[in-house]
N, C-alpha and C. Protein backbone atom coordinates (compact mmCIF):
# COMPACT_ATOMS: atom_id res chain seq x y z
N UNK A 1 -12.59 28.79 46.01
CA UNK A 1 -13.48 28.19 45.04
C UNK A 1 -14.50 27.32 45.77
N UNK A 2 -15.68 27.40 45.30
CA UNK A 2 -16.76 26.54 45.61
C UNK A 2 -16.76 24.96 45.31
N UNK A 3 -17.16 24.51 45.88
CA UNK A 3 -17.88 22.77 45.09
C UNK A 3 -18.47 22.87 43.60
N UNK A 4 -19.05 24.08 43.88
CA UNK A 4 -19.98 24.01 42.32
C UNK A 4 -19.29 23.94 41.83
N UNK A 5 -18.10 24.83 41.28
CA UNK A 5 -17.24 24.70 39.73
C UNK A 5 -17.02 23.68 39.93
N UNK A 6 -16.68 22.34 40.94
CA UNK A 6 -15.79 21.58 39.83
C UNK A 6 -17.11 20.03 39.98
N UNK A 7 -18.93 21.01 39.59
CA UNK A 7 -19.58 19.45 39.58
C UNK A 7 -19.80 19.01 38.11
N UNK A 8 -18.74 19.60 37.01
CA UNK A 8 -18.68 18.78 35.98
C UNK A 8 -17.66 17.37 35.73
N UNK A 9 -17.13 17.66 37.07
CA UNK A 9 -16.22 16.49 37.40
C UNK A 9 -16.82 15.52 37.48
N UNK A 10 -18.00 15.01 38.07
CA UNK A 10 -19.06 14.51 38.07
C UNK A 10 -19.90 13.75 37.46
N UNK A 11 -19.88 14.39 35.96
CA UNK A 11 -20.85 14.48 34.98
C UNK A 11 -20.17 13.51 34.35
N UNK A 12 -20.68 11.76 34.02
CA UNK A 12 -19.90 10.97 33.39
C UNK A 12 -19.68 11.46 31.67
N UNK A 13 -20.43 12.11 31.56
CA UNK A 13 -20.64 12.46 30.09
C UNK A 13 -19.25 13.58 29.79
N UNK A 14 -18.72 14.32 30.48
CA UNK A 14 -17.65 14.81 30.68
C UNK A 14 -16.24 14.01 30.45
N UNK A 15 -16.09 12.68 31.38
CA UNK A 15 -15.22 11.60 31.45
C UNK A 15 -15.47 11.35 30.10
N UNK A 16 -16.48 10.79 29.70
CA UNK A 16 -16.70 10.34 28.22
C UNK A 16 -15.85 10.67 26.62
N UNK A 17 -16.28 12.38 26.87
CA UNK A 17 -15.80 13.27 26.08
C UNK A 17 -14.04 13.62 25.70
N UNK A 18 -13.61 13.30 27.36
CA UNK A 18 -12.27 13.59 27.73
C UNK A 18 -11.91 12.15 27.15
N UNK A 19 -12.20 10.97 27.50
CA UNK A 19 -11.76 10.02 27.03
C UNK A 19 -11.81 9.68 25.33
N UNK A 20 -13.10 10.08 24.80
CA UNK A 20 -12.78 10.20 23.11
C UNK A 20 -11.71 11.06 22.75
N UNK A 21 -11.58 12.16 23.10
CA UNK A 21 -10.82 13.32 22.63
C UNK A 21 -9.47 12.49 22.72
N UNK A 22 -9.49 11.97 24.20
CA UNK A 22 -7.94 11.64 24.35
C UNK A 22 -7.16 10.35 23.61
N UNK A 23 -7.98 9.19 23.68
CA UNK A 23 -8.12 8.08 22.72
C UNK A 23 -7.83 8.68 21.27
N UNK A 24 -8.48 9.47 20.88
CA UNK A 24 -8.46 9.66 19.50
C UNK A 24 -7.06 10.42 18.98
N UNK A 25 -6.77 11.33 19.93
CA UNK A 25 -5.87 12.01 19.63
C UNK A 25 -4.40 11.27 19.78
N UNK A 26 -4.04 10.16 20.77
CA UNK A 26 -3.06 8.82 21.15
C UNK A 26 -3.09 7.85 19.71
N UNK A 27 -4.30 8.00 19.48
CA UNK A 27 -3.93 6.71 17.90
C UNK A 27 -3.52 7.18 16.87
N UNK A 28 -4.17 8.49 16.76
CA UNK A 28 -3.74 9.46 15.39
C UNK A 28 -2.41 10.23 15.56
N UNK A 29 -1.98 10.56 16.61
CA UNK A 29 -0.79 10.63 16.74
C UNK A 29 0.32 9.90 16.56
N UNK A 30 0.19 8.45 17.21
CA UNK A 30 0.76 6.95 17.27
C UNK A 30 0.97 7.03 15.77
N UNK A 31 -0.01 6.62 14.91
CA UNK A 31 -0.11 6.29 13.51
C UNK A 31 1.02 7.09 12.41
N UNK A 32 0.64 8.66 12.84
CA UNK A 32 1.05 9.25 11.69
C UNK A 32 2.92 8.99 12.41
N UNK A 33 3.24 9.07 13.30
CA UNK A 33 4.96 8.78 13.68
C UNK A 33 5.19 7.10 13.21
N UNK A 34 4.52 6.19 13.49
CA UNK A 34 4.60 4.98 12.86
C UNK A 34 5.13 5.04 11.48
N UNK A 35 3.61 5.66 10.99
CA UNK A 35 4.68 5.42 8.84
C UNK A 35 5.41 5.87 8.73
N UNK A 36 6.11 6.29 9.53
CA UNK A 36 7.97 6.60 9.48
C UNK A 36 8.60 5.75 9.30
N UNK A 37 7.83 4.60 9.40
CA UNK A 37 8.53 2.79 9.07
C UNK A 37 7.62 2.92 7.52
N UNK A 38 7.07 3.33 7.35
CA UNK A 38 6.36 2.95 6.10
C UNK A 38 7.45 3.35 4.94
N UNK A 39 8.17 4.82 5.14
CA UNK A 39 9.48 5.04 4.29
C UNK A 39 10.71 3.90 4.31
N UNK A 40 10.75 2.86 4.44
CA UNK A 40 11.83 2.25 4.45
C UNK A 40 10.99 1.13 3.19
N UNK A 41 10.20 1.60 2.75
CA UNK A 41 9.14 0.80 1.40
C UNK A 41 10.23 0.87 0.45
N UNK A 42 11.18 -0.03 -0.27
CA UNK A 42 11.70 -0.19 -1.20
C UNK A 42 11.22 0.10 -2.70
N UNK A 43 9.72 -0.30 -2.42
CA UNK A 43 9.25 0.10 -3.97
C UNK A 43 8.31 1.70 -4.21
N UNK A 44 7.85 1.80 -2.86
CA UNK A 44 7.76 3.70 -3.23
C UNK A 44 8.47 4.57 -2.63
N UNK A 45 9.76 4.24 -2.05
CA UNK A 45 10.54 5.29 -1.40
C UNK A 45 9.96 6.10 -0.86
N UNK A 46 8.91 6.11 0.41
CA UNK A 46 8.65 6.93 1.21
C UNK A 46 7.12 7.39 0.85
N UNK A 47 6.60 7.55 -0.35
CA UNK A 47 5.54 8.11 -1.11
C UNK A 47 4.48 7.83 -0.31
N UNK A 48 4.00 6.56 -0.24
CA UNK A 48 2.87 6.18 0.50
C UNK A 48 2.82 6.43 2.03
N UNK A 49 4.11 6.34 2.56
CA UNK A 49 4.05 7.29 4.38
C UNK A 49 3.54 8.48 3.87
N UNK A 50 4.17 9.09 3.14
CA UNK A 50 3.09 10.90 3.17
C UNK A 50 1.88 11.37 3.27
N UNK A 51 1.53 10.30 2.09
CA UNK A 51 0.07 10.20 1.87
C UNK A 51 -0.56 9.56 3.15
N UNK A 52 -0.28 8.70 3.59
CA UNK A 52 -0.99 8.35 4.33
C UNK A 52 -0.99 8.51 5.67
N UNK A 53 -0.43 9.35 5.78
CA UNK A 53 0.41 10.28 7.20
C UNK A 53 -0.71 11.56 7.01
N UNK A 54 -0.64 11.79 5.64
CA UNK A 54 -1.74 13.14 5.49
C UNK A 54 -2.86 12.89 5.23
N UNK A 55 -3.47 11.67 4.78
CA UNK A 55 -4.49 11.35 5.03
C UNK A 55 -5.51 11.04 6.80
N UNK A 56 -4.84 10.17 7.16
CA UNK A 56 -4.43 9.86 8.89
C UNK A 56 -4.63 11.28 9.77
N UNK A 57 -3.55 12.14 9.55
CA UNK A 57 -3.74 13.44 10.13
C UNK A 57 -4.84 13.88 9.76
N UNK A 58 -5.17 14.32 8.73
CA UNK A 58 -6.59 15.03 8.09
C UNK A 58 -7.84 14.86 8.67
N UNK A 59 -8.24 13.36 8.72
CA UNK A 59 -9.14 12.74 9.43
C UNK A 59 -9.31 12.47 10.51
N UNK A 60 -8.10 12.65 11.44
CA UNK A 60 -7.86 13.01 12.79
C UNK A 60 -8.14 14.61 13.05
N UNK A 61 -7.79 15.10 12.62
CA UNK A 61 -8.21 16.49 13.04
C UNK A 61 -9.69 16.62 12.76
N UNK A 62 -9.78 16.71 11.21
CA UNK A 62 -11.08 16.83 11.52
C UNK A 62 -12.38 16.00 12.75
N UNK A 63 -12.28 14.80 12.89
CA UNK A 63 -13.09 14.44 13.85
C UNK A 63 -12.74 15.05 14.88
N UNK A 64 -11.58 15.43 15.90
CA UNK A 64 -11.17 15.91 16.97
C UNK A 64 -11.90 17.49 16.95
N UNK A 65 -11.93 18.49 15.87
CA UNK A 65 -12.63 19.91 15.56
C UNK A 65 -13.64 19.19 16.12
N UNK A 66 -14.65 17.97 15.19
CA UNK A 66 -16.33 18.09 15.67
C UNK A 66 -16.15 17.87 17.19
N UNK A 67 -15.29 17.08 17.76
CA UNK A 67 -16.18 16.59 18.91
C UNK A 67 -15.66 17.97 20.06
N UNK A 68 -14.17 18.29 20.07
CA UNK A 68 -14.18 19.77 20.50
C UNK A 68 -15.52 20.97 20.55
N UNK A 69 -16.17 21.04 19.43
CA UNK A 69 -17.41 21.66 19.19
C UNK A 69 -18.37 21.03 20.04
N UNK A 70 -18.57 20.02 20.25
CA UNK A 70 -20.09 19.30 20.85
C UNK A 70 -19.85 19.79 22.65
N UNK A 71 -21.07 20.20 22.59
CA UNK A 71 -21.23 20.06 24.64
C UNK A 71 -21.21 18.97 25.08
N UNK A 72 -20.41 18.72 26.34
CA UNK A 72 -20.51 17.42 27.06
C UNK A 72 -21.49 16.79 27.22
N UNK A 73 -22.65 17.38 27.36
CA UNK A 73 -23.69 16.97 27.51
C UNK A 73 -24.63 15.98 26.31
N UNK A 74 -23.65 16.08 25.39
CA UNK A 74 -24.31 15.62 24.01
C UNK A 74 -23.99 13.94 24.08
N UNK A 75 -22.63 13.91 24.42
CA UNK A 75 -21.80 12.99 24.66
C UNK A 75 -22.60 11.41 25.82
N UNK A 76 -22.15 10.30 24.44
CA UNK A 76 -22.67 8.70 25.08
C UNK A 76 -21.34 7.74 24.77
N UNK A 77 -21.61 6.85 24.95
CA UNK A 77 -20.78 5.41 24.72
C UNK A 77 -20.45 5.78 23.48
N UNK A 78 -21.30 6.25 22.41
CA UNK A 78 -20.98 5.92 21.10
C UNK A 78 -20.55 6.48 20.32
N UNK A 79 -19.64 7.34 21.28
CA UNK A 79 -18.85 8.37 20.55
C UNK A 79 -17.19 7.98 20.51
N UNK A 80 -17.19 6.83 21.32
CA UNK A 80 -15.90 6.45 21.96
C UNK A 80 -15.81 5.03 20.22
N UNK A 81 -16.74 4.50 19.44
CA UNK A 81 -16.42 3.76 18.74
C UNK A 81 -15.63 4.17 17.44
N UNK A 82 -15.43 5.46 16.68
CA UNK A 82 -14.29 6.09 16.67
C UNK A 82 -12.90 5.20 16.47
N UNK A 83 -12.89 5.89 18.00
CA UNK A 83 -11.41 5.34 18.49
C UNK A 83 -11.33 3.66 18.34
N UNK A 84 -12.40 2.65 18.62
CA UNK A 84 -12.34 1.59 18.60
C UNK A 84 -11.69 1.61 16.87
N UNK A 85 -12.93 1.56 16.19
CA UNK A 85 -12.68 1.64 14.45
C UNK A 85 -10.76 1.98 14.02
N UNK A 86 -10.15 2.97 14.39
CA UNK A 86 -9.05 3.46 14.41
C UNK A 86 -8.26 2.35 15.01
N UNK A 87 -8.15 1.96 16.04
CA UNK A 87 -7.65 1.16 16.79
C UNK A 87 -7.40 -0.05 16.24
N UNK A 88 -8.82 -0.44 15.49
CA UNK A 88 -8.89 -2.24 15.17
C UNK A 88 -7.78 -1.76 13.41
N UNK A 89 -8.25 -0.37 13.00
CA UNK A 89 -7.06 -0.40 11.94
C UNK A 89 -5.35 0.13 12.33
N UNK A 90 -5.46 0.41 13.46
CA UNK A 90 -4.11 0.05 13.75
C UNK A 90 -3.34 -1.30 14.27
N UNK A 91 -3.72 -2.37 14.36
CA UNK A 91 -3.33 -3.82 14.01
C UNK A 91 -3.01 -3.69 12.35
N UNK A 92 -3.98 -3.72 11.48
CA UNK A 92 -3.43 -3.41 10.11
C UNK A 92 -2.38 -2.71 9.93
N UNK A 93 -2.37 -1.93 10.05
CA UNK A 93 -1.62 -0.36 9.72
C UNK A 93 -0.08 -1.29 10.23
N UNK A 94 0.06 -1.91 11.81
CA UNK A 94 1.34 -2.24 11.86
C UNK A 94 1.90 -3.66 11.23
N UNK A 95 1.33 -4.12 11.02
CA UNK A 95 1.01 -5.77 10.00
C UNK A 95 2.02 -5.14 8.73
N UNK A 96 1.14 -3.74 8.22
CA UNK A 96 1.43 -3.65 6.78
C UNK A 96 2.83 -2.65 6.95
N UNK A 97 2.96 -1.97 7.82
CA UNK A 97 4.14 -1.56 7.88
C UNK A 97 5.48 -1.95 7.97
N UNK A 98 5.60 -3.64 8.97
CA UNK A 98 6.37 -4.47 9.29
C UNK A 98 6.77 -5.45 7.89
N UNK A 99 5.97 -5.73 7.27
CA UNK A 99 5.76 -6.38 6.03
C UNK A 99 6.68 -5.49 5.30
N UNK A 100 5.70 -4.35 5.17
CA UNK A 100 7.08 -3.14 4.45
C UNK A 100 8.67 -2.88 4.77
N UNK A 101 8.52 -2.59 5.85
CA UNK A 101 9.98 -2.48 6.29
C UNK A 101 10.99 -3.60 6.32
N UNK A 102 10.41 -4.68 6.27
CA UNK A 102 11.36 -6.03 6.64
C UNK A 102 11.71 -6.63 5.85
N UNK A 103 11.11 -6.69 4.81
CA UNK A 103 11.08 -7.78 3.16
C UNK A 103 11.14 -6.85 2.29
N UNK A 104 12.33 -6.82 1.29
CA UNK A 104 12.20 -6.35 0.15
C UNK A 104 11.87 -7.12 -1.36
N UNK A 105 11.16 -8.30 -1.07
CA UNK A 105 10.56 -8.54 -2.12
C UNK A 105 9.67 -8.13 -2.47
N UNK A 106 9.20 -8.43 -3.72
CA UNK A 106 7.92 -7.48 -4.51
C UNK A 106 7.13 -8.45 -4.08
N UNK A 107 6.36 -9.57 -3.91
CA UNK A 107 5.18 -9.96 -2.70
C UNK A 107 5.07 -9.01 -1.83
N UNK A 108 6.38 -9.29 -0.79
CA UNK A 108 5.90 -8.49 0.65
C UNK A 108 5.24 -7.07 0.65
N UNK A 109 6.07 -6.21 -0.52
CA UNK A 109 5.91 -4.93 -0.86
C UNK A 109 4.33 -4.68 -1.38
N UNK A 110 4.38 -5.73 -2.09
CA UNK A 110 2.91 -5.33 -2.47
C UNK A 110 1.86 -5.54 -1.93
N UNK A 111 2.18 -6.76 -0.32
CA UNK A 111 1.11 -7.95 0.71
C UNK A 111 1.03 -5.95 1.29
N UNK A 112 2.36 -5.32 1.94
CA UNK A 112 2.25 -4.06 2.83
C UNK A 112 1.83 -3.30 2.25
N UNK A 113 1.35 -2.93 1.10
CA UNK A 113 0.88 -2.22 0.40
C UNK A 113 -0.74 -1.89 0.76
N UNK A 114 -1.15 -3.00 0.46
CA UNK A 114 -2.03 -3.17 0.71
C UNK A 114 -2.97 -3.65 1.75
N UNK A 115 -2.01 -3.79 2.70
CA UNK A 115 -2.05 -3.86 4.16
C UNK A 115 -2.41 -2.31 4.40
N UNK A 116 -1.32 -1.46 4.42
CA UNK A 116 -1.51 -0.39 4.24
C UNK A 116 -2.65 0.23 4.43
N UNK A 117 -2.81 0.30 2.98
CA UNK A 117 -4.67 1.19 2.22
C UNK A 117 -5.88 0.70 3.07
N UNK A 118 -5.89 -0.68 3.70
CA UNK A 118 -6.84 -0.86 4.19
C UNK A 118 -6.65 -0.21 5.44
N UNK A 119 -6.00 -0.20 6.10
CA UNK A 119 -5.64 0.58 7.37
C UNK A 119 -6.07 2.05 7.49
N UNK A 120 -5.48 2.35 6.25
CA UNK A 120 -5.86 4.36 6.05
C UNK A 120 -7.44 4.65 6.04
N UNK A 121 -8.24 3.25 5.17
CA UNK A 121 -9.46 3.40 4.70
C UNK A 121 -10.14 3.00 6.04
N UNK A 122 -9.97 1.60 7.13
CA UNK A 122 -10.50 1.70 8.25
C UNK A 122 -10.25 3.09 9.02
N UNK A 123 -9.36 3.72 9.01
CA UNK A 123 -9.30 5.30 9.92
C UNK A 123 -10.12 6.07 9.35
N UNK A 124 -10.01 6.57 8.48
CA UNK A 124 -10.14 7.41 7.14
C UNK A 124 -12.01 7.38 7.54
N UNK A 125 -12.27 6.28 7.23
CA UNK A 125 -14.11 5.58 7.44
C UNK A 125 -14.31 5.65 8.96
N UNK A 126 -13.60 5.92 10.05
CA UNK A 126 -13.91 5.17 11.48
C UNK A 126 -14.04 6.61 11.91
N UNK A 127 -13.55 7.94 11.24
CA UNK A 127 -13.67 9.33 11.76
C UNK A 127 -14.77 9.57 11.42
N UNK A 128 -15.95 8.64 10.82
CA UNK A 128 -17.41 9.42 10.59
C UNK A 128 -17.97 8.71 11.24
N UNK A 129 -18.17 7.22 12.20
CA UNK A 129 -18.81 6.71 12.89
C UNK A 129 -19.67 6.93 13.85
N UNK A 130 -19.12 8.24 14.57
CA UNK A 130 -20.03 9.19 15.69
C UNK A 130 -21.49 10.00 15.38
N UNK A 131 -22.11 9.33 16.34
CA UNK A 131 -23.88 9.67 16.47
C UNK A 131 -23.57 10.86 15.94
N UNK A 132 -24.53 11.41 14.92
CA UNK A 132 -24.77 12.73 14.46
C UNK A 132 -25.64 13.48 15.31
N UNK A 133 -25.75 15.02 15.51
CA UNK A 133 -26.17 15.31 16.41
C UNK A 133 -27.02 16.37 15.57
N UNK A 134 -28.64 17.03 15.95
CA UNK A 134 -29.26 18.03 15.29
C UNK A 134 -28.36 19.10 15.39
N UNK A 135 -27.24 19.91 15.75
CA UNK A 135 -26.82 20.65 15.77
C UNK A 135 -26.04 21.25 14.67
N UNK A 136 -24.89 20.20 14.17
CA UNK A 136 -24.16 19.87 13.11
C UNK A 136 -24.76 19.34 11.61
N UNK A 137 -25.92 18.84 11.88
CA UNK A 137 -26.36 18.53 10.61
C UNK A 137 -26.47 19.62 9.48
C-alpha cells in the first residue's frame, strides 16, 4: 500500500466526523441501558423507560443515518454540538432517574418524572442542532 490511501488520516475533518459519530453513538447508547433504572419507577412500572428508551433510540439513529450520509469533507466543529446538547441532557436524564429509583414517594416520583421528559426533550431537540447542509435540504 501507498501513503496515498491512508492521507485521509490527515484530513482533520475526518477526525471530526469519527469523533461525532463516536460521541453520539457512546451517549445514546449509555442512555437507552440507563432507563433500565427508570423501571424501578413505582408509579409507572417501567412505562416511561420504554418510551423514552424509544424515543432516545429513534433520535439517535436517526441523526447517526444523516451524518453517516455526509462526506467528511462537509464536516466542522459544529457538528460535534449534538453530542454536547445530549450530554448536558444526560446530567438530567441521571438526576431524574436516581430520584426515580431511590424514593418512592409521590414528590420524588413526580420531581423524576419530570426530570425525566426534560432530558428526552434536551436529546430528542439536540439531534437537530447540526449545520444543515445544501445536499439534504
Amino acid at each position: 500500500m501507498r501513503l496515498e490511501n491512508f492521507k485521509i488520516l490527515l484530513d482533520c475533518r475526518f477526525w471530526i466526523k469519527s469523533a461525532s459519530i463516536g460521541w453520539w453513538g457512546l451517549v445514546v447508547g449509555s442512555y437507552v441501558w440507563f432507563l433500565g433504572f427508570v423501571g424501578r419507577a413505582s408509579l409507572l412500572d417501567g412505562w416511561l423507560s420504554v418510551v423514552a428508551a424509544t424515543l432516545i433510540g429513534g433520535a439517535g439513529m436517526n441523526h447517526l443515518s444523516k451524518l453517516y450520509d455526509k462526506h467528511f469533507t462537509e464536516f466542522n466543529g459544529f457538528y460535534l454540538l449534538p453530542a454536547g446538547f445530549i450530554s448536558v441532557g444526560a446530567a438530567v436524564l441521571v438526576i431524574g432517574a436516581l430520584i426515580l429509583s431511590l424514593n418512592e414517594e409521590l414528590w420524588a416520583q413526580c420531581f423524576g418524572i419530570v426530570y425525566t421528559l426534560i432530558a428526552v426533550f434536551a436529546i430528542v431537540g439536540g439531534a437537530d442542532t447540526a449545520p444543515k447542509s445544501e445536499s439534504n435540504s
